[in-house]
C-alpha atoms as a PDB file:
ATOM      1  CA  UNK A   1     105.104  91.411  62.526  1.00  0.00           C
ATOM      2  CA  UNK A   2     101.414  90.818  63.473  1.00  0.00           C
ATOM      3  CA  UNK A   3      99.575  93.474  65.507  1.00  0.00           C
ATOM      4  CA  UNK A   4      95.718  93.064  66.961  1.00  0.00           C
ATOM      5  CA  UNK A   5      93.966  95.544  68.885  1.00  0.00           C
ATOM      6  CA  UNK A   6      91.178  93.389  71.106  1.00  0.00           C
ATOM      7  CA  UNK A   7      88.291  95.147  73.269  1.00  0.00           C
ATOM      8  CA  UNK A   8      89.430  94.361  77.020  1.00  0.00           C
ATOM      9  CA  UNK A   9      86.681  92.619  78.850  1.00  0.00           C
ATOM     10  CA  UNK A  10      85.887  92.029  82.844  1.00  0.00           C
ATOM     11  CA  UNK A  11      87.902  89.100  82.165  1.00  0.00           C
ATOM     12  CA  UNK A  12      90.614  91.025  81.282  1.00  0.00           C
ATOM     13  CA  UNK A  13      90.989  93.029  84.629  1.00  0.00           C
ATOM     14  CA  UNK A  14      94.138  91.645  86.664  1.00  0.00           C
ATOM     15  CA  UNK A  15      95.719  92.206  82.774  1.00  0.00           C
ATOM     16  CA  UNK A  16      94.538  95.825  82.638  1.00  0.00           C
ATOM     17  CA  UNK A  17      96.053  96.692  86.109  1.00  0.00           C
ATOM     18  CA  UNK A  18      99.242  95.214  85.843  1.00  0.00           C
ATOM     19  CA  UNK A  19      99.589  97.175  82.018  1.00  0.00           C
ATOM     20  CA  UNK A  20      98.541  99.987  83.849  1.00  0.00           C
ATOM     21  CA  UNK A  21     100.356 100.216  86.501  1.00  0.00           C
ATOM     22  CA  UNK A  22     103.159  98.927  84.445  1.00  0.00           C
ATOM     23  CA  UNK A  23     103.090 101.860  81.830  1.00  0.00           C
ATOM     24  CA  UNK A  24     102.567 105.018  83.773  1.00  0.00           C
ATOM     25  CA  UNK A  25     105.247 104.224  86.177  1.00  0.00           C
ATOM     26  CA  UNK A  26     107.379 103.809  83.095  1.00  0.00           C
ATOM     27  CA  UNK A  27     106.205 106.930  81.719  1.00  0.00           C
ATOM     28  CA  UNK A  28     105.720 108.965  84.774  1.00  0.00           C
ATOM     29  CA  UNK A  29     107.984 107.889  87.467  1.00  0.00           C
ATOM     30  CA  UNK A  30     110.943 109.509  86.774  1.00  0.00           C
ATOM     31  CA  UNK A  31     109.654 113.351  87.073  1.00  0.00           C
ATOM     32  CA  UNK A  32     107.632 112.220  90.252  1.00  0.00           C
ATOM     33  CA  UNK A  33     107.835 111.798  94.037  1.00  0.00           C
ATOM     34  CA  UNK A  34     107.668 108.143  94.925  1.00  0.00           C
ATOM     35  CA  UNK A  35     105.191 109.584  97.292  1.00  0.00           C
ATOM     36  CA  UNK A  36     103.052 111.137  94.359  1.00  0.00           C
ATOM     37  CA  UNK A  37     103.341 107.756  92.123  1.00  0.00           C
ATOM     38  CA  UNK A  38     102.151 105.545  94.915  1.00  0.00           C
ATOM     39  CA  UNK A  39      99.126 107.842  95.635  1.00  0.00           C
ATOM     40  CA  UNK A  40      98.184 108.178  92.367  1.00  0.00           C
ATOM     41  CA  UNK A  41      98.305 104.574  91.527  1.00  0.00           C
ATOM     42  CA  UNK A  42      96.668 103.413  94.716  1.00  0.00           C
ATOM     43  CA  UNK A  43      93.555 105.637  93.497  1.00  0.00           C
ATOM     44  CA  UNK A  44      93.689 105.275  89.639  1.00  0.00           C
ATOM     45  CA  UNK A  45      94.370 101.484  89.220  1.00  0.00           C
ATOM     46  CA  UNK A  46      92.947  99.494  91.725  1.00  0.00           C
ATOM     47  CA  UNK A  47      90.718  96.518  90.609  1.00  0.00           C
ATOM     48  CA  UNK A  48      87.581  98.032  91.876  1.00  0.00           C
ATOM     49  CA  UNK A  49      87.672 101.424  90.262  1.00  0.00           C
ATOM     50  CA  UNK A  50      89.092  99.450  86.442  1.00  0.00           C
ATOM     51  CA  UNK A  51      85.877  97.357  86.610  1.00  0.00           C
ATOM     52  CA  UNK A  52      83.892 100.553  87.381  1.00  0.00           C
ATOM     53  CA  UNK A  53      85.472 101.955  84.282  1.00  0.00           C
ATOM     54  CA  UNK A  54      85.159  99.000  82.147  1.00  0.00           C
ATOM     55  CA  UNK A  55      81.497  99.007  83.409  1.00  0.00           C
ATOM     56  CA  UNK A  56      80.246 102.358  82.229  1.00  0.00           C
ATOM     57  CA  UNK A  57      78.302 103.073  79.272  1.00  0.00           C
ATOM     58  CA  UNK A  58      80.188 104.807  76.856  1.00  0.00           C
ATOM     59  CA  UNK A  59      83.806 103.903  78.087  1.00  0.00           C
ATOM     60  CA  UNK A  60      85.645 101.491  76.113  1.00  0.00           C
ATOM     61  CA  UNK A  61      89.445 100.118  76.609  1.00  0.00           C
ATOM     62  CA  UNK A  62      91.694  97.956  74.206  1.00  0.00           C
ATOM     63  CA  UNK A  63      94.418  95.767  74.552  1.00  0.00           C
ATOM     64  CA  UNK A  64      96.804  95.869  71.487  1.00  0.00           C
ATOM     65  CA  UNK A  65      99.345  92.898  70.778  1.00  0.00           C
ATOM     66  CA  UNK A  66     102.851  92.587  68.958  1.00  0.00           C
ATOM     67  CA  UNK A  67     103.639  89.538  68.064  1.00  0.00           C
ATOM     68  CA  UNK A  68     100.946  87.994  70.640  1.00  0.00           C
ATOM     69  CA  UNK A  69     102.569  89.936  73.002  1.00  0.00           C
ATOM     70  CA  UNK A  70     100.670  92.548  75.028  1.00  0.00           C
ATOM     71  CA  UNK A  71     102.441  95.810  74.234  1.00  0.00           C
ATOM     72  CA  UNK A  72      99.698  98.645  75.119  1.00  0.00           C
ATOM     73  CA  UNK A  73      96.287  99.552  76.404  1.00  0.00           C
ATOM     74  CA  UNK A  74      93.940 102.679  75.332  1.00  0.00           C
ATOM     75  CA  UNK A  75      90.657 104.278  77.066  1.00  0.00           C
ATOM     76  CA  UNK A  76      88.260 105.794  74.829  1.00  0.00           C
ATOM     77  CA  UNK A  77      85.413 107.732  76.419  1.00  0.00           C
ATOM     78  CA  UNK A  78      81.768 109.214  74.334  1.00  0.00           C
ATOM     79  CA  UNK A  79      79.005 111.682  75.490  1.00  0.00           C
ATOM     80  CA  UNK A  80      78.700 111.443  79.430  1.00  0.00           C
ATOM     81  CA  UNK A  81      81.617 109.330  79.988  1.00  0.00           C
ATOM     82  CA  UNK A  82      84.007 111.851  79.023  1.00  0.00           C
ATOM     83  CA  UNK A  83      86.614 113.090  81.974  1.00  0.00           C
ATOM     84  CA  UNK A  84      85.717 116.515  80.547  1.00  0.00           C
ATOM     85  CA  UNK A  85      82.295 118.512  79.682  1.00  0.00           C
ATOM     86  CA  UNK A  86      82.732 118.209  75.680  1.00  0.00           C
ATOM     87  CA  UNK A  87      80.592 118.116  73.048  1.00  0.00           C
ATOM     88  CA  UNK A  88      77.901 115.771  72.085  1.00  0.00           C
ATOM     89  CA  UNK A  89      80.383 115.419  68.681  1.00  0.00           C
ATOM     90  CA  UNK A  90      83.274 114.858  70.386  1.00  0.00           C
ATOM     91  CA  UNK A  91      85.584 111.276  71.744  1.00  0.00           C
ATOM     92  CA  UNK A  92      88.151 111.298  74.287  1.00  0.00           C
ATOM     93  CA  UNK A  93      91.044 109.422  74.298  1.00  0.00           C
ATOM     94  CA  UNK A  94      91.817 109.209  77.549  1.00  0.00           C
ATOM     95  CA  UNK A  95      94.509 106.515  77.997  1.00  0.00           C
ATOM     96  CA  UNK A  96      96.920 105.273  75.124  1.00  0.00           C
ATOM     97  CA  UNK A  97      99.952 103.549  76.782  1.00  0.00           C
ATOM     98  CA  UNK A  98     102.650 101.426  75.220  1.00  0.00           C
ATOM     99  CA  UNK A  99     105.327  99.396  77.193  1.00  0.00           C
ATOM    100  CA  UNK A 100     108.918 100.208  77.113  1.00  0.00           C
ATOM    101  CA  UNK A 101     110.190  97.187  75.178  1.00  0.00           C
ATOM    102  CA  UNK A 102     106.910  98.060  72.225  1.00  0.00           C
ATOM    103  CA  UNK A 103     107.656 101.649  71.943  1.00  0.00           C
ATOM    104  CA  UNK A 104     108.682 102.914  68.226  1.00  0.00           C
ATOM    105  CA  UNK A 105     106.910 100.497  66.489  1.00  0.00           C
ATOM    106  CA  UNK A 106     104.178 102.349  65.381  1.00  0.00           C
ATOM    107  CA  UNK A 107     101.882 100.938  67.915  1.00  0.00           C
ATOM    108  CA  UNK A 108     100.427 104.283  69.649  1.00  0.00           C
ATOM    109  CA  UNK A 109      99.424 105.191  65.802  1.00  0.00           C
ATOM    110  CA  UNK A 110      97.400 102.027  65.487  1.00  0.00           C
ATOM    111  CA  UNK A 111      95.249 102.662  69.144  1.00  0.00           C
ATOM    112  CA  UNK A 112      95.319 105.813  67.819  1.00  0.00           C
ATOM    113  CA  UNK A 113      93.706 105.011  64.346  1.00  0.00           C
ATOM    114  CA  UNK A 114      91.283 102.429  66.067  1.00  0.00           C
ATOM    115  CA  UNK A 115      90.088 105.535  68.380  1.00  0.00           C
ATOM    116  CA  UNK A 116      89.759 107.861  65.274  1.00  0.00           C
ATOM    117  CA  UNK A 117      87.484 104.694  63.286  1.00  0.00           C
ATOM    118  CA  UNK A 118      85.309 104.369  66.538  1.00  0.00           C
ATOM    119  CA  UNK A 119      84.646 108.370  65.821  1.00  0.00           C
ATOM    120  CA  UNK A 120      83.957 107.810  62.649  1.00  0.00           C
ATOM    121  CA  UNK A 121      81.318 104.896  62.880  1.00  0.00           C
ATOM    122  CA  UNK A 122      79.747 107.187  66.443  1.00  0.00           C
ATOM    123  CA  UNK A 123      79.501 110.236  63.544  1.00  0.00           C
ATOM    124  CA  UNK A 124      81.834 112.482  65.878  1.00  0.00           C
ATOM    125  CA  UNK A 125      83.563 115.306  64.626  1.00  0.00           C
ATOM    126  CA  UNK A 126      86.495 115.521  66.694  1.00  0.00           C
ATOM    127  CA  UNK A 127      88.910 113.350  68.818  1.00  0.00           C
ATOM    128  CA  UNK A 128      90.365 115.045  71.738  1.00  0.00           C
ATOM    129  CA  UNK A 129      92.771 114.284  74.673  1.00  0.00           C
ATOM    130  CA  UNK A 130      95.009 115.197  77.644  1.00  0.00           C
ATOM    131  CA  UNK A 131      98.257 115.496  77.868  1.00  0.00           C
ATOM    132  CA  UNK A 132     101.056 116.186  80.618  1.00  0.00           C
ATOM    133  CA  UNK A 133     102.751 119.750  79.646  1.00  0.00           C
ATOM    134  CA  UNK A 134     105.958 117.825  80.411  1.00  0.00           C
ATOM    135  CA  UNK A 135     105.562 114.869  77.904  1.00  0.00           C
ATOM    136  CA  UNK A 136     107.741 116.130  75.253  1.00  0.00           C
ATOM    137  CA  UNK A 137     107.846 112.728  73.244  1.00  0.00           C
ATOM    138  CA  UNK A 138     104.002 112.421  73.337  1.00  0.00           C
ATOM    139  CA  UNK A 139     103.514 116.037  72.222  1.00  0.00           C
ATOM    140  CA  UNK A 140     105.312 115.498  69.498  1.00  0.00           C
ATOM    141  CA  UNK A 141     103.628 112.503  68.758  1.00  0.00           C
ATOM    142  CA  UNK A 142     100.066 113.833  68.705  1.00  0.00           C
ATOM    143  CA  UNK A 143     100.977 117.338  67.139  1.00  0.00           C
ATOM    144  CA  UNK A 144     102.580 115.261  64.283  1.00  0.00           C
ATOM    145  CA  UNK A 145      99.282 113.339  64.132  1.00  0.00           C
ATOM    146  CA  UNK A 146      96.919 116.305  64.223  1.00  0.00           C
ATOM    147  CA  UNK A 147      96.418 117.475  67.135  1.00  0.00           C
ATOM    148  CA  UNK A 148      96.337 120.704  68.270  1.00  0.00           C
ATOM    149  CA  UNK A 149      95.932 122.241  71.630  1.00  0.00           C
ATOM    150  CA  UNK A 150      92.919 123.819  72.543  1.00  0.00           C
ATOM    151  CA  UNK A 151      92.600 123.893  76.013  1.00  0.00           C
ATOM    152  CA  UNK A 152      94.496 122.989  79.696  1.00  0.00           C
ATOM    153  CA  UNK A 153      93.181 121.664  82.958  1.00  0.00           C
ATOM    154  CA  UNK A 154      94.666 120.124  86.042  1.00  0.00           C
ATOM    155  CA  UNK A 155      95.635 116.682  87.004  1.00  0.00           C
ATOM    156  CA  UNK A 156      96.438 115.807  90.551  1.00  0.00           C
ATOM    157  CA  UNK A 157      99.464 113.285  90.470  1.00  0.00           C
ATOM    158  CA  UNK A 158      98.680 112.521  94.526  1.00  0.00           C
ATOM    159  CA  UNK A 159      99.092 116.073  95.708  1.00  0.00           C
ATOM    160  CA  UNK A 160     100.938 117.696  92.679  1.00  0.00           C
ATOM    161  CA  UNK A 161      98.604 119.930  90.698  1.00  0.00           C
ATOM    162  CA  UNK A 162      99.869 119.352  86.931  1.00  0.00           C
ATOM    163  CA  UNK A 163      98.855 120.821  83.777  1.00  0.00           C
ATOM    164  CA  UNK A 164      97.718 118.550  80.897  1.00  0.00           C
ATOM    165  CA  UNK A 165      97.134 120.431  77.842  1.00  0.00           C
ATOM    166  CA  UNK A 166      94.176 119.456  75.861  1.00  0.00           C
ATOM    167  CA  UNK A 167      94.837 118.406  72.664  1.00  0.00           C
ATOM    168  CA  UNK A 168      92.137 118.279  69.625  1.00  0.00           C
ATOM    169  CA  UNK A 169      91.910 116.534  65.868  1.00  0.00           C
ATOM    170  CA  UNK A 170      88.953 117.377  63.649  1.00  0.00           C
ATOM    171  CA  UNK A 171      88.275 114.739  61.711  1.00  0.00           C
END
């Protein structure tokens, strides 16, 4: 088994969508509206808002491969690129998705690992992330990793207000 986490790249775009759109249908669609998926994915994923993303200072994503396969993504945001007002010692994660086919092979730990070294080498203190009340199997996955919950906020999945806890590691 080989397994290589690469920094995405404008070059990587078309990639990051499909993976994207791929994975949180996967993930989501089943407790949504069809109504509420297509919204949300016409607004989060489109080409132009990705290469925004990709664009700004502070926000990094990563491809990760099995087997020179694609099998996942993850978002990291720092200081003013954060989707939250943290502090200055803090790192969001704010994406970490693995396709269907790549799930339980220890995959999400590596992103997650990678996120927790980029942390490290920024001199952060803490590593902290949202996640959908409902996601049982990633709760589990992120308490058993560290995390706690510290916090809550809404997420509009088209016009559903959600709640995503947030979830914090001191490192």
């Amino acid at each position: 088994m080989v397994i290589k986490i690469e920094a995405c790249n404008q070059n990587d775009l078309q990639m990051l969508q499909e993976i994207s759109i791929e994975t949180f249908m996967e993930t989501f669609q089943e407790q949504n509206t069809p109504e509420n998926m297509q919204a949300y994915l016409e607004s989060a994923y489109t080409l132009g808002r990705l290469r925004k993303e990709m664009m700004k200072e502070n926000s990094f994503f990563f491809f990760i491969y099995y087997n020179n396969q694609l099998a996942g993504y993850m978002k990291v945001n720092t200081d003013d690129a954060q989707s939250e007002e943290m502090d200055a010692d803090a790192l969001e994660i704010e994406r970490i998705y693995i396709r269907g086919g790549f799930q339980r092979k220890g995959l999400g730990k590596y992103l997650m690992n990678k996120a927790i070294e980029i942390a490290e080498n920024k001199k952060k203190q803490k590593v902290w992330l949202g996640v959908w009340e409902y996601n049982e199997q990633a709760l589990v996955f992120y308490r058993k990793n560290g995390f706690v919950q510290t916090g809550s906020h809404s997420f509009f999945m088209g016009d559903d207000e959600q709640t995503d806890y947030i979830m914090t590691k001191t490192l």
